[in-house]
C-alpha atoms as a PDB file:
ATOM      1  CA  UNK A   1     164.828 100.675 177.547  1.00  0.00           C
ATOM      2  CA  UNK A   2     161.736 103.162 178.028  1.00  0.00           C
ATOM      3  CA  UNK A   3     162.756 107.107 178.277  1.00  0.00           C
ATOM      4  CA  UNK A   4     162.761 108.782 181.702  1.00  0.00           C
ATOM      5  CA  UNK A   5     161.710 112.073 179.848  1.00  0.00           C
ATOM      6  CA  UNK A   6     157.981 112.304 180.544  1.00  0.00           C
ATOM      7  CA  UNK A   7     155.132 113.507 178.408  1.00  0.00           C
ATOM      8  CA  UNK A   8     154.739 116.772 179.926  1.00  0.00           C
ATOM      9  CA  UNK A   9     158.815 117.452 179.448  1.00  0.00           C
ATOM     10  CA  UNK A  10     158.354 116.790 175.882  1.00  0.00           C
ATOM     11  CA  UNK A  11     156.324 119.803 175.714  1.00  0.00           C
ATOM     12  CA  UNK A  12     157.851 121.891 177.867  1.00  0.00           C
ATOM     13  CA  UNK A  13     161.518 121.279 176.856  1.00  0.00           C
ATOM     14  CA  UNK A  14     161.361 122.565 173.578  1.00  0.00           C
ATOM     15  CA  UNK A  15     159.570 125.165 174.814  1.00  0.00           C
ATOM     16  CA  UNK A  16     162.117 126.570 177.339  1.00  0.00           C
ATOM     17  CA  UNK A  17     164.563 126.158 174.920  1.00  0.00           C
ATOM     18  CA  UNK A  18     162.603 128.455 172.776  1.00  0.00           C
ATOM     19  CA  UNK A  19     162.423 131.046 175.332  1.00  0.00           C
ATOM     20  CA  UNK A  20     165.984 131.147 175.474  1.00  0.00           C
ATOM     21  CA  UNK A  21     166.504 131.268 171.784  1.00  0.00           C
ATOM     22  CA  UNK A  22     164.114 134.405 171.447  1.00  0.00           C
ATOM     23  CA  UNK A  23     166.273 136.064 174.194  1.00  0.00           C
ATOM     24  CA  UNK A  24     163.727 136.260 177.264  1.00  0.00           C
ATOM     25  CA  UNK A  25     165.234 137.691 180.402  1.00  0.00           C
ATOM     26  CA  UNK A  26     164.697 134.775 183.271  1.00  0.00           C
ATOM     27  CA  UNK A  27     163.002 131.485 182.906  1.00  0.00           C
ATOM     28  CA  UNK A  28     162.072 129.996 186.659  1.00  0.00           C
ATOM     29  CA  UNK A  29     161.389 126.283 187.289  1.00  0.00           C
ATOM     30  CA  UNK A  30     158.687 126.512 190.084  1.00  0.00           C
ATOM     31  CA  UNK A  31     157.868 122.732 190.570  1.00  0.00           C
ATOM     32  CA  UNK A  32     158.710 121.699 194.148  1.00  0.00           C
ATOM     33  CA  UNK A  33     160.776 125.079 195.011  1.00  0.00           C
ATOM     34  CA  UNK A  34     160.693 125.483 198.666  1.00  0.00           C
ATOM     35  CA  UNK A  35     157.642 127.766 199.791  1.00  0.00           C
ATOM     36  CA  UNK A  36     155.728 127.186 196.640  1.00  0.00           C
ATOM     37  CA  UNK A  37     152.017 126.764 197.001  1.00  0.00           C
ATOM     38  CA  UNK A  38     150.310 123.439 195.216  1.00  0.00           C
ATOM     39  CA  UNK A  39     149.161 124.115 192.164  1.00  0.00           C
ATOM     40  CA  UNK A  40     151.305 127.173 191.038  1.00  0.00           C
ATOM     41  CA  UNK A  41     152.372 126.867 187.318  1.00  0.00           C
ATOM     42  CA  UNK A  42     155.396 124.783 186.178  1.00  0.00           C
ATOM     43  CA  UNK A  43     156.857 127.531 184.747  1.00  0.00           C
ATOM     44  CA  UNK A  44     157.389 131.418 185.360  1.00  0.00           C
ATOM     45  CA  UNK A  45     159.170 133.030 181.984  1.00  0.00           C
ATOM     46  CA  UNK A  46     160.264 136.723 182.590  1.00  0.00           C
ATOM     47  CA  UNK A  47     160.206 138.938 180.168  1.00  0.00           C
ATOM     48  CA  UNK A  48     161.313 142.616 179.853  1.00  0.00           C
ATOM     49  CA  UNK A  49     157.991 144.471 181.651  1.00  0.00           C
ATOM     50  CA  UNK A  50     156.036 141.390 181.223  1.00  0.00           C
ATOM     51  CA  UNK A  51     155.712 138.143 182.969  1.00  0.00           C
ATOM     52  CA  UNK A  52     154.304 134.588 182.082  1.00  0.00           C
ATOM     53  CA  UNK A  53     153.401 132.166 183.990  1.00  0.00           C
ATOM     54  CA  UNK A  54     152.926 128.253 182.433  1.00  0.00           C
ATOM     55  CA  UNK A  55     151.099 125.079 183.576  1.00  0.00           C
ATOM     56  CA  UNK A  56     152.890 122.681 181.206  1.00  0.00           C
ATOM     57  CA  UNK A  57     150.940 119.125 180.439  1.00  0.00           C
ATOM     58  CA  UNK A  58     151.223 116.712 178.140  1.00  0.00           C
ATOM     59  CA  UNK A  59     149.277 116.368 175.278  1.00  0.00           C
ATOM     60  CA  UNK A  60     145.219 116.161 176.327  1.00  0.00           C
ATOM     61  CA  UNK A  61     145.427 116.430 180.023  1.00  0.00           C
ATOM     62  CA  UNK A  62     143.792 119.148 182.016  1.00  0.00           C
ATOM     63  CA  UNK A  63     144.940 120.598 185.297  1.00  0.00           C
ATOM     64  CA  UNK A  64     143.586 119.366 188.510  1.00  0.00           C
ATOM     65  CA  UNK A  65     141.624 120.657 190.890  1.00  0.00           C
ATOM     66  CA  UNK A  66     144.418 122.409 192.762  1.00  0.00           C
ATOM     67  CA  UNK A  67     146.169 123.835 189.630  1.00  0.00           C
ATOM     68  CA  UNK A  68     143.026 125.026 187.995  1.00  0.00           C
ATOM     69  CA  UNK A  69     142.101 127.152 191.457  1.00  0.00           C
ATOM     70  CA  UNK A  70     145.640 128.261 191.364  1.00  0.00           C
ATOM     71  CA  UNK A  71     145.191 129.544 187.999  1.00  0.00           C
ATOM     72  CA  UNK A  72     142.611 131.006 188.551  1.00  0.00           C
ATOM     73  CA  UNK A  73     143.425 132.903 191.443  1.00  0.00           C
ATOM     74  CA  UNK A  74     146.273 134.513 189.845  1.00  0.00           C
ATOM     75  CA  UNK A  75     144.398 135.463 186.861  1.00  0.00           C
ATOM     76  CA  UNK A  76     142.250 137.425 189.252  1.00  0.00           C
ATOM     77  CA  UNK A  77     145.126 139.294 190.490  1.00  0.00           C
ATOM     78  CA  UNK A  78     145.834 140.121 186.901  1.00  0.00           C
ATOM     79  CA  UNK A  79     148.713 137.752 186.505  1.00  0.00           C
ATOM     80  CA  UNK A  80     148.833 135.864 182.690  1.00  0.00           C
ATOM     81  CA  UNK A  81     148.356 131.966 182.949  1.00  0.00           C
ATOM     82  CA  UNK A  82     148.142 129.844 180.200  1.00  0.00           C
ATOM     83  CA  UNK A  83     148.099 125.395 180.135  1.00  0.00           C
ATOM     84  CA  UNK A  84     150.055 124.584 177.205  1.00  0.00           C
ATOM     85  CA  UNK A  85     149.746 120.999 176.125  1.00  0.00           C
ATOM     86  CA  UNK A  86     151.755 121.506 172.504  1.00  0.00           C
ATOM     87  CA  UNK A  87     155.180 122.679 171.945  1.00  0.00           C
ATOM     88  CA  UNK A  88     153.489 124.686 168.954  1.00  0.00           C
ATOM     89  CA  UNK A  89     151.095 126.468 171.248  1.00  0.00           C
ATOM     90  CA  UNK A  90     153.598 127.240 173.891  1.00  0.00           C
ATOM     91  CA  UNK A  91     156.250 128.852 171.487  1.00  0.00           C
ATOM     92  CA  UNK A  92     153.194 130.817 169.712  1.00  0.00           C
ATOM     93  CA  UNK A  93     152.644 131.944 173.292  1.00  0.00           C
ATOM     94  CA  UNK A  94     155.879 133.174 174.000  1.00  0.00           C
ATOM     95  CA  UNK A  95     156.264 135.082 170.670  1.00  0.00           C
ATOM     96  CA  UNK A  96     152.829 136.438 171.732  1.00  0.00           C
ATOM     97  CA  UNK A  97     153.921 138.471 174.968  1.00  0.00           C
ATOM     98  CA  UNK A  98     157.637 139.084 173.622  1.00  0.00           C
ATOM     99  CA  UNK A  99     155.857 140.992 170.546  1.00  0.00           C
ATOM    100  CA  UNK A 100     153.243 142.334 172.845  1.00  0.00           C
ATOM    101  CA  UNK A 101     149.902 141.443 173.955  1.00  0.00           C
ATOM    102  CA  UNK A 102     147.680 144.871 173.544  1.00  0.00           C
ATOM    103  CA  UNK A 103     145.742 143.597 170.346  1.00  0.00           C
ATOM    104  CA  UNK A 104     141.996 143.391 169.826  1.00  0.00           C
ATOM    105  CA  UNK A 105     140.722 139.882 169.358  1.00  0.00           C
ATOM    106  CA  UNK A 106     140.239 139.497 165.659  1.00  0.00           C
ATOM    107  CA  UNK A 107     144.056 140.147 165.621  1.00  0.00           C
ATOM    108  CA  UNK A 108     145.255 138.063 167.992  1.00  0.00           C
ATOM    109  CA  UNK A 109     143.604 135.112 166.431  1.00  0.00           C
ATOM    110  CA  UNK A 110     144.722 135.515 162.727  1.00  0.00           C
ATOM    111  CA  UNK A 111     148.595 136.571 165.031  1.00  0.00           C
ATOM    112  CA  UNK A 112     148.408 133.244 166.396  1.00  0.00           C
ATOM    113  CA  UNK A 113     146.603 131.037 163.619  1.00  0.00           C
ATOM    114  CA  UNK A 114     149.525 132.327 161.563  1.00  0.00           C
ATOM    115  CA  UNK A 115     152.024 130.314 163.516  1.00  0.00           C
ATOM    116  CA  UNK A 116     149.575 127.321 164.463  1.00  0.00           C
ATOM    117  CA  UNK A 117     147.387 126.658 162.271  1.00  0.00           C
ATOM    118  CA  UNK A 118     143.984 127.119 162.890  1.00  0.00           C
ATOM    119  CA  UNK A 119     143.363 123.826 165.047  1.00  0.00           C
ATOM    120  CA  UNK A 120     145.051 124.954 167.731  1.00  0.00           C
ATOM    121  CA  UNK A 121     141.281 127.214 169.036  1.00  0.00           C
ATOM    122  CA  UNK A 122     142.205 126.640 172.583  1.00  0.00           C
ATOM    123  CA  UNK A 123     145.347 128.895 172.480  1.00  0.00           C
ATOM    124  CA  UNK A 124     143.508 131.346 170.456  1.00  0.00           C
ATOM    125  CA  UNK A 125     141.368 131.288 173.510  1.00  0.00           C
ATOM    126  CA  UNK A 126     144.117 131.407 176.216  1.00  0.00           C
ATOM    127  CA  UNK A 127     145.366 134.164 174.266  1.00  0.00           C
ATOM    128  CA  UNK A 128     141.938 136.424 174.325  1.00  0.00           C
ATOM    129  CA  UNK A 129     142.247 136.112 177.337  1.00  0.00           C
ATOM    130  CA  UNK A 130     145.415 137.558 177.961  1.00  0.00           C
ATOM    131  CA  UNK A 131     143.967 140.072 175.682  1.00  0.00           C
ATOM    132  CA  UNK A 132     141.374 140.690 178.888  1.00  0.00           C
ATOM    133  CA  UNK A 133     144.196 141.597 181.004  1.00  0.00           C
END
């Protein structure tokens, strides 16, 4: 009998959980809430002063066209978005704004290659990019 858990929820799962275990404030489910736009993130994850928002995939796959204009529109009004697609990626984000996000570059990436591993670049670069912010 094939699982009903999808790829995606396999990734984002462990990461809730995660959240949770690290003692963030509010985590909010946003896929088909009533008078949510298409293409917000999966995911909102409140922290004290700080707030994440999460496009969860499963491994490989890329937002679409609606998600990525989403994305991108609340990155212009200064909101942090990041498309996890690992459940080592999207803990290392977490830790990342609990901790605090106000390091310079060269920081962030040996932060974040200490938790990942150094194949994980594209966090590295959805995390200099919260470093923009």
């Amino acid at each position: 009998m094939p699982s009903s858990v999808t790829s995606e929820a396999k990734v984002r799962d462990p990461v809730c959980e995660y959240f949770k275990d690290i003692g963030g404030v509010l985590h909010v489910r946003n896929v088909f809430r009533q008078g949510m736009k298409v293409g917000f993130p999966d995911d909102t994850f409140y922290f004290d002063f700080r707030t994440l928002h999460i496009e969860f995939k499963a491994p490989g796959k890329k937002p679409n066209r609606k998600q990525q204009h989403m994305i991108a529109t609340l990155r212009d009004a200064g909101h942090m978005v990041l498309v996890i697609d690992n459940i080592e990626e999207g803990k290392a984000a977490l830790d990342l704004v609990w901790e605090g996000y106000d390091m310079g570059a060269p920081t962030l990436e040996k932060h974040v290659c200490g938790r990942v591993g150094t194949k994980y670049r594209a966090l590295v670069e959805n995390c200099q990019k919260i470093v923009e912010w």
